[in-house]
N, C-alpha and C. Protein backbone atom coordinates (compact mmCIF):
# COMPACT_ATOMS: atom_id res chain seq x y z
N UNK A 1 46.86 -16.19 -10.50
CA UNK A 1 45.42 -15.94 -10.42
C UNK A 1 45.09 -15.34 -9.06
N UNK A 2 44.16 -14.10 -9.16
CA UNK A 2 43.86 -13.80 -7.96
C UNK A 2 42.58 -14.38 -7.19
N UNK A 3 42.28 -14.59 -5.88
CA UNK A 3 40.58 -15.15 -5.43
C UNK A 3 39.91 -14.06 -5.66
N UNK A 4 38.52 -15.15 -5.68
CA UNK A 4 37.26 -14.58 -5.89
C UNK A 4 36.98 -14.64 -4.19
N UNK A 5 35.77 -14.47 -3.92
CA UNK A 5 35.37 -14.49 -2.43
C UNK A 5 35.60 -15.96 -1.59
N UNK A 6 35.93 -16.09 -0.37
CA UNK A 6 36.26 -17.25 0.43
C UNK A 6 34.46 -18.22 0.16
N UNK A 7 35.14 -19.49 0.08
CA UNK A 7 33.55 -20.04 0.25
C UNK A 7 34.01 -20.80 1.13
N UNK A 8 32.86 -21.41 1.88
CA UNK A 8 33.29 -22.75 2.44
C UNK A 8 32.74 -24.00 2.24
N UNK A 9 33.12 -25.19 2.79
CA UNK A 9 32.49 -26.53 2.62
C UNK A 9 32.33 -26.94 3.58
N UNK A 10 31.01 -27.60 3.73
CA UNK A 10 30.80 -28.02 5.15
C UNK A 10 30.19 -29.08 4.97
N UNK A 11 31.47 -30.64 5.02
CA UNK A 11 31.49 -31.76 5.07
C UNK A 11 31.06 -32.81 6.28
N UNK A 12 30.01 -33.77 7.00
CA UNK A 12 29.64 -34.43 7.99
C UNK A 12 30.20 -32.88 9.10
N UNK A 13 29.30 -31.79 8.59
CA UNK A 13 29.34 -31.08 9.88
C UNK A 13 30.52 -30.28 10.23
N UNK A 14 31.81 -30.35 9.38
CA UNK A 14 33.21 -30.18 9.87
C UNK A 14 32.81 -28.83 8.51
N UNK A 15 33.63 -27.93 8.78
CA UNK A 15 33.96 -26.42 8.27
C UNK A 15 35.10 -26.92 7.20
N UNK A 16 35.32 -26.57 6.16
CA UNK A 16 36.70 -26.42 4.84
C UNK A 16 36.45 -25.08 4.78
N UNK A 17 37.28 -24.35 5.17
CA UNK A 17 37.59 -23.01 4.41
C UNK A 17 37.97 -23.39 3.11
N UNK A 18 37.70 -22.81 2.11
CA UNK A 18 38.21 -23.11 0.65
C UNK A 18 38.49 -21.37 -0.13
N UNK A 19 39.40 -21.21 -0.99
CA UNK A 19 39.47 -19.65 -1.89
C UNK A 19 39.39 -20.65 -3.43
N UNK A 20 38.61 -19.67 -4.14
CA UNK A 20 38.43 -19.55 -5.66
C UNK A 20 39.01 -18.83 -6.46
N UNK A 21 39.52 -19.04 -7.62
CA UNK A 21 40.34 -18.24 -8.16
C UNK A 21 39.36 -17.54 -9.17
N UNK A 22 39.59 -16.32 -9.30
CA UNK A 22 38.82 -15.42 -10.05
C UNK A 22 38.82 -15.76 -11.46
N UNK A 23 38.04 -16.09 -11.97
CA UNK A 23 37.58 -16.83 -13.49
C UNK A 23 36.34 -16.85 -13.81
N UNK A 24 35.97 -16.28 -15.36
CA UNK A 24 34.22 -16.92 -15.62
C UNK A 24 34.14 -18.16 -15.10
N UNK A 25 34.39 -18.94 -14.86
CA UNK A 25 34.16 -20.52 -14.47
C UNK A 25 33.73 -20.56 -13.26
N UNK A 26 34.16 -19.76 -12.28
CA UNK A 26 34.15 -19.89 -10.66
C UNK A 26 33.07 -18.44 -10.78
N UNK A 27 32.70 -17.43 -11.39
CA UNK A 27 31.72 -16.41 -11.39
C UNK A 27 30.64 -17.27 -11.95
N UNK A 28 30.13 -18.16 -12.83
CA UNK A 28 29.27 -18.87 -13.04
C UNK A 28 28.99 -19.65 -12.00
N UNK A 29 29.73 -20.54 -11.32
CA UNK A 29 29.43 -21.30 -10.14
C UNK A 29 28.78 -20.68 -9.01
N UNK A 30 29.95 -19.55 -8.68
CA UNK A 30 29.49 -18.73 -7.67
C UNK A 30 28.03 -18.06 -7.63
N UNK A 31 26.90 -18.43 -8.88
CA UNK A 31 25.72 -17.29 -8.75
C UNK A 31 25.06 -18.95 -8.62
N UNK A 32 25.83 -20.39 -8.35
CA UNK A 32 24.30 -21.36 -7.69
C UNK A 32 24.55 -21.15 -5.83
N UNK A 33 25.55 -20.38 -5.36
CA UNK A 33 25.78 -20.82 -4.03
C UNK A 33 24.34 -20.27 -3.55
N UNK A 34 24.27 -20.62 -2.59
CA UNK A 34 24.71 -21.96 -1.71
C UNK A 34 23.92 -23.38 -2.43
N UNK A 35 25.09 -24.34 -2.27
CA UNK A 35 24.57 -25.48 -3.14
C UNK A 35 24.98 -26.47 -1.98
N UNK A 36 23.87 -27.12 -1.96
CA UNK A 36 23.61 -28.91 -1.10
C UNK A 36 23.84 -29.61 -2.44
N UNK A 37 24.85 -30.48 -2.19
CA UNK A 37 25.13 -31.58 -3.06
C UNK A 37 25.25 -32.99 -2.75
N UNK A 38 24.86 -34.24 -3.27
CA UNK A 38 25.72 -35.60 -3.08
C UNK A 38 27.14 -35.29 -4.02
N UNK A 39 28.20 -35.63 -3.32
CA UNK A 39 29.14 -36.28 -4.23
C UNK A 39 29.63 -37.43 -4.44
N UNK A 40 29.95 -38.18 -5.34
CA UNK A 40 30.00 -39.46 -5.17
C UNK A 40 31.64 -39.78 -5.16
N UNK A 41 31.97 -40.70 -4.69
CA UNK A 41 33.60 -41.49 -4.56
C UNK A 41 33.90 -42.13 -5.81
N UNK A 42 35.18 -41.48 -6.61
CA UNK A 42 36.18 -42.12 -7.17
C UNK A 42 37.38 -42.51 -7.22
N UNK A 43 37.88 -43.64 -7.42
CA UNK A 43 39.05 -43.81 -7.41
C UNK A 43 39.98 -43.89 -6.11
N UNK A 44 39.02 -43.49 -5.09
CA UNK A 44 39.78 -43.63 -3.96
C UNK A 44 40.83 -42.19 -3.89
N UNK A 45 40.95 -41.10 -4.45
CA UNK A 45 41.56 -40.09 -4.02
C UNK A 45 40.43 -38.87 -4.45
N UNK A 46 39.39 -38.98 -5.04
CA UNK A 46 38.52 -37.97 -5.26
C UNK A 46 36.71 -38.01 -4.85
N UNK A 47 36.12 -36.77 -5.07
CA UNK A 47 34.84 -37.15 -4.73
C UNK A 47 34.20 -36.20 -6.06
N UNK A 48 33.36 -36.44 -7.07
CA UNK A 48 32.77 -36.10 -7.60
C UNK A 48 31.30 -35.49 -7.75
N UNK A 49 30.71 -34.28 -8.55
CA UNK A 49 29.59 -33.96 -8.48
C UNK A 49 28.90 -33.40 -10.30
N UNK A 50 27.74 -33.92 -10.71
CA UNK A 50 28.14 -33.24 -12.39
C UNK A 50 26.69 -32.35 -12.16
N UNK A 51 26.88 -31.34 -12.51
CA UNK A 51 25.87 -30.24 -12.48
C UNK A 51 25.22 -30.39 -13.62
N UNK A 52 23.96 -30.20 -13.83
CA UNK A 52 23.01 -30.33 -14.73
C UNK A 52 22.96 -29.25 -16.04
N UNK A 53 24.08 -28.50 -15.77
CA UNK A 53 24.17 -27.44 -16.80
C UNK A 53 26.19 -27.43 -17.34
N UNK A 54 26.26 -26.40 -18.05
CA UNK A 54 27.48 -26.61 -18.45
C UNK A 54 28.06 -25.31 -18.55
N UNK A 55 29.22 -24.99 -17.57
CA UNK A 55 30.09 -23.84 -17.60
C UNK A 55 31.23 -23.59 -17.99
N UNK A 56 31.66 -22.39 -18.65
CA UNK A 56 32.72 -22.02 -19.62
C UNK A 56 34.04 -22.53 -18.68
N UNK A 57 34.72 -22.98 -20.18
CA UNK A 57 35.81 -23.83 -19.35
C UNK A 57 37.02 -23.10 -19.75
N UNK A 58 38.44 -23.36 -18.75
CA UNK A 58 39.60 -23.33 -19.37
C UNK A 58 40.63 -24.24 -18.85
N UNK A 59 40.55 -25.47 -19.26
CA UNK A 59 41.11 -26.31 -19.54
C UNK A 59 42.58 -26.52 -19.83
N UNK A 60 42.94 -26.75 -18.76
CA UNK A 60 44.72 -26.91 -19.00
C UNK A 60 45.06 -28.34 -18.30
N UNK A 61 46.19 -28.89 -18.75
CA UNK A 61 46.58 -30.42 -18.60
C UNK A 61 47.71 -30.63 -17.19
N UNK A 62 47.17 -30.57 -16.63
CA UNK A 62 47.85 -31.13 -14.91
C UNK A 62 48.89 -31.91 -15.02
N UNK A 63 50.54 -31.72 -14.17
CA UNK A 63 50.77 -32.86 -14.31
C UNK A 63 50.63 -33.27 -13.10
N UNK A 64 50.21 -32.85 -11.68
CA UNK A 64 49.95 -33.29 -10.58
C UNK A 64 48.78 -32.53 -9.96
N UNK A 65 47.91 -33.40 -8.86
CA UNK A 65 47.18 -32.95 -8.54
C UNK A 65 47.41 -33.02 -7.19
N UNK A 66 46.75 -32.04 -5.84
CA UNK A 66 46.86 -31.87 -4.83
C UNK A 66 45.38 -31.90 -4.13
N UNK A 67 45.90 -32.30 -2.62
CA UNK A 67 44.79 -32.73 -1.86
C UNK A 67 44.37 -31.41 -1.43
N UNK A 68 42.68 -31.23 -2.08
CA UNK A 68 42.25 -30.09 -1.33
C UNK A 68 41.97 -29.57 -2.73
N UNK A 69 42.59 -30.46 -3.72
CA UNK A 69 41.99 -29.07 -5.21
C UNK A 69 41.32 -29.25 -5.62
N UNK A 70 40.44 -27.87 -6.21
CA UNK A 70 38.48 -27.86 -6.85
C UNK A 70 38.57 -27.71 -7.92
N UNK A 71 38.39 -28.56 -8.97
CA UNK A 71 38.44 -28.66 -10.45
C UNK A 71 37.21 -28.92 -11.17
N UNK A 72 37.28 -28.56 -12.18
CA UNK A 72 36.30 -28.57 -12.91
C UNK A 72 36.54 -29.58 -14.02
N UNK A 73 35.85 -31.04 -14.32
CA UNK A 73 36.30 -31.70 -15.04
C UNK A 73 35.31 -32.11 -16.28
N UNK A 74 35.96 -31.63 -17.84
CA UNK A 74 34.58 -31.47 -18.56
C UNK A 74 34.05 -29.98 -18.46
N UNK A 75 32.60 -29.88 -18.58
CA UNK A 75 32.38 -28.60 -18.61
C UNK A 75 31.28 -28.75 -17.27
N UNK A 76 30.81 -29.82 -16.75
CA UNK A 76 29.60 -29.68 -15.32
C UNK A 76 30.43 -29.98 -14.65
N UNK A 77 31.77 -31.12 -14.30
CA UNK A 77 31.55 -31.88 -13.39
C UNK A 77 32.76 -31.52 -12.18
N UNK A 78 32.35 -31.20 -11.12
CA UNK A 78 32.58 -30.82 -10.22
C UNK A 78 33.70 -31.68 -9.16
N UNK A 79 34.84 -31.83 -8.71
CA UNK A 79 35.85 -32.67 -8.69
C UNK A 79 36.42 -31.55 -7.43
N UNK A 80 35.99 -32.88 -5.95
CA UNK A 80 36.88 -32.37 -4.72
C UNK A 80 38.13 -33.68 -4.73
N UNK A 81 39.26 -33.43 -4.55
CA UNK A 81 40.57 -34.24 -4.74
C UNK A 81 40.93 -34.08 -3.00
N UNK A 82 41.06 -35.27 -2.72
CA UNK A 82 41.18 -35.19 -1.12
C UNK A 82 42.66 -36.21 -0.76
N UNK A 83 43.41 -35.97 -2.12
CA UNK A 83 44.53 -37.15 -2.39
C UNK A 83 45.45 -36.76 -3.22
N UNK A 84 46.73 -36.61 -3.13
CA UNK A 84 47.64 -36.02 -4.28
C UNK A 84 48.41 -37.12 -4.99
N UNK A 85 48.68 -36.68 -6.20
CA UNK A 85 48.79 -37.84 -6.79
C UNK A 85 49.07 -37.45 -8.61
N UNK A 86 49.68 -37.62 -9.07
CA UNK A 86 50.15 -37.57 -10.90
C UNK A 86 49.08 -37.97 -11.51
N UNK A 87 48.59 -37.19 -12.36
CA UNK A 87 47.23 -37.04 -13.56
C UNK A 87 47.93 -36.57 -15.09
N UNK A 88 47.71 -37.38 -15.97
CA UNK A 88 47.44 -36.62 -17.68
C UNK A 88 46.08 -36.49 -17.75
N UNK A 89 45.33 -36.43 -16.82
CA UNK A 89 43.81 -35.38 -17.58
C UNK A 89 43.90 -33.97 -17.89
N UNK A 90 43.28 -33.61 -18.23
CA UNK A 90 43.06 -32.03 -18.47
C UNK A 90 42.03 -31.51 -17.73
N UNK A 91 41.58 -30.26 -16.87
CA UNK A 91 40.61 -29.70 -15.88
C UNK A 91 40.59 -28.14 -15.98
N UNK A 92 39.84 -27.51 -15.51
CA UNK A 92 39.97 -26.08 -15.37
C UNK A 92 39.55 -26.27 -13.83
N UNK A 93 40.52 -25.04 -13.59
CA UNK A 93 41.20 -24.82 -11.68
C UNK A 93 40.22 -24.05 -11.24
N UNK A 94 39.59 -24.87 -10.35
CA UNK A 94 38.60 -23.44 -9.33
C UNK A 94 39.14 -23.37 -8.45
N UNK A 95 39.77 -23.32 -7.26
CA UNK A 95 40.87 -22.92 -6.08
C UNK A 95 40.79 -24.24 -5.48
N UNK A 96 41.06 -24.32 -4.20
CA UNK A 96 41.59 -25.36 -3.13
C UNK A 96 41.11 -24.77 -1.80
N UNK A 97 41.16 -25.89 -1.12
CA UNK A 97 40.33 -26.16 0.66
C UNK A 97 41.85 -25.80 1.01
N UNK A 98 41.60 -24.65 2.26
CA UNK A 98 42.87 -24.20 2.37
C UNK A 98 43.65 -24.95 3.41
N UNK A 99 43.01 -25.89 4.05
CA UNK A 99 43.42 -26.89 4.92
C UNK A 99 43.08 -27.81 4.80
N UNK A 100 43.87 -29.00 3.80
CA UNK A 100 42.94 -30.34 3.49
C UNK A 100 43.51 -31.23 4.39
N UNK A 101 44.24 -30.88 5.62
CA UNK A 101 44.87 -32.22 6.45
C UNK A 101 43.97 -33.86 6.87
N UNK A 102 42.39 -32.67 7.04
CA UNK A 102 41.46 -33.73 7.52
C UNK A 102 40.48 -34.35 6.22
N UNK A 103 40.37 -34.02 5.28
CA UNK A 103 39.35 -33.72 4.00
C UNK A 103 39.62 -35.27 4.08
N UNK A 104 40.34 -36.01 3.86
CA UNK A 104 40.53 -37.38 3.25
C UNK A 104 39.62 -38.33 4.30
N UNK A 105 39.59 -38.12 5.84
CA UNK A 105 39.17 -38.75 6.65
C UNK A 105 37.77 -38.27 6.88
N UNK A 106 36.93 -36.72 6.93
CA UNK A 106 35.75 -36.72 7.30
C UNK A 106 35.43 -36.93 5.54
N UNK A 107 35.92 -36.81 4.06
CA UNK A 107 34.76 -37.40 3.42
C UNK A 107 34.76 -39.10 3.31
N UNK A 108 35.59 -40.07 3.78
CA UNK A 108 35.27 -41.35 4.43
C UNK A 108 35.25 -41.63 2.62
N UNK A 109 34.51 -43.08 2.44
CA UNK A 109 34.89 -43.94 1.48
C UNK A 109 33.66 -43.88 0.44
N UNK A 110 32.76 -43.49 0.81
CA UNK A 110 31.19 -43.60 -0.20
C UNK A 110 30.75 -42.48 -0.45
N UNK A 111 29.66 -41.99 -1.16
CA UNK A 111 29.01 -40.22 -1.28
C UNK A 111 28.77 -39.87 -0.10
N UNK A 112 28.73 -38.74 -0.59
CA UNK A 112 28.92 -37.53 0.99
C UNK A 112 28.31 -36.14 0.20
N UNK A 113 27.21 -36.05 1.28
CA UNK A 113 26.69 -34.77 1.21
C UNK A 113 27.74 -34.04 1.58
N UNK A 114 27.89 -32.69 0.50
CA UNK A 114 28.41 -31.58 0.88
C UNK A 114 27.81 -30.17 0.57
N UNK A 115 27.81 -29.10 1.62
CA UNK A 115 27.66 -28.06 1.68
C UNK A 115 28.66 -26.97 1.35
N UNK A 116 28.26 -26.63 0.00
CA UNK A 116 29.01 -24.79 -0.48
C UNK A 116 28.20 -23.96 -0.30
N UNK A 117 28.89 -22.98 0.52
CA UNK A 117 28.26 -21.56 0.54
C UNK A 117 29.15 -20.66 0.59
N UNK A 118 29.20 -19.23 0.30
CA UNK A 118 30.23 -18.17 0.78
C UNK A 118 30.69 -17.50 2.17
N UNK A 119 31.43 -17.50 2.05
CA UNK A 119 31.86 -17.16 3.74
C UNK A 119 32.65 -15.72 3.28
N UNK A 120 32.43 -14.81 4.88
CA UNK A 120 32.95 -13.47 4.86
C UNK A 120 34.46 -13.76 5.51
C-alpha cells in the first residue's frame, strides 16, 4: 500500500508523526481533519474513538498487532494501539505513528484528548 498525506497526532502536547495508507477508508477520514477527539482506554494496550458516522471498510483478520497502528474497527471506530501484541479480530489498516517509542507513556492510563490534523 502506498501513503496518503503525512498527518499528525498531537497527544498531551507531544507531536506523533503518523502516514496513512492510501484507501477509500483513510480518503473518507481524511475530509473530517482536523479532528479534536476523546479517546477512551482499552484493555490496557489500546485507546479508542467511534465516529458518529460509518466508513467503507476493508476488513482483513490480523494475526498481530503493533504499537503505533491506526485501525479501523467495525465500520466508525477508530483504534490507536500503543502495545503489540496477538489479535483474531478483524480491522481495516489506516497506517501507523511512525515513532511509537513514547505513545504508550504520553497516552497514560484513562481518555486522552487527541489531536489529528495533516502535516506537510
Amino acid at each position: 500500500m502506498s501513503t496518503l498525506c503525512p498527518v499528525t497526532l498531537r497527544i498531551n502536547g507531544k507531536d506523533f508523526p503518523a502516514k496513512l495508507y492510501q484507501t477509500e477508508t483513510t480518503k473518507s477520514i481524511m475530509q473530517k481533519l482536523p479532528l479534536s477527539i476523546t479517546m477512551s482506554e482499552l484493555n490496557g494496550n489500546e485507546k479508542y474513538y467511534y465516529f458518529s458516522e460509518d466508513f467503507p471498510t476493508q476488513t482483513e483478520r490480523v494475526s498481530t498487532i503493533h504499537a503505533g497502528d491506526l485501525k479501523l474497527y467495525g465500520s466508525s471506530c477508530l483504534v490507536l494501539f500503543y502495545e503489540s501484541f496477538s489479535t483474531s479480530y478483524s480491522y481495516t489498516s489506516l497506517g501507523y505513528v511512525e515513532n511509537p517509542g513514547e505513545l504508550a507513556e504520553v497516552l497514560g492510563t484513562g481518555s486522552v484528548y487527541v489531536d489529528v490534523f495533516r502535516s506537510e
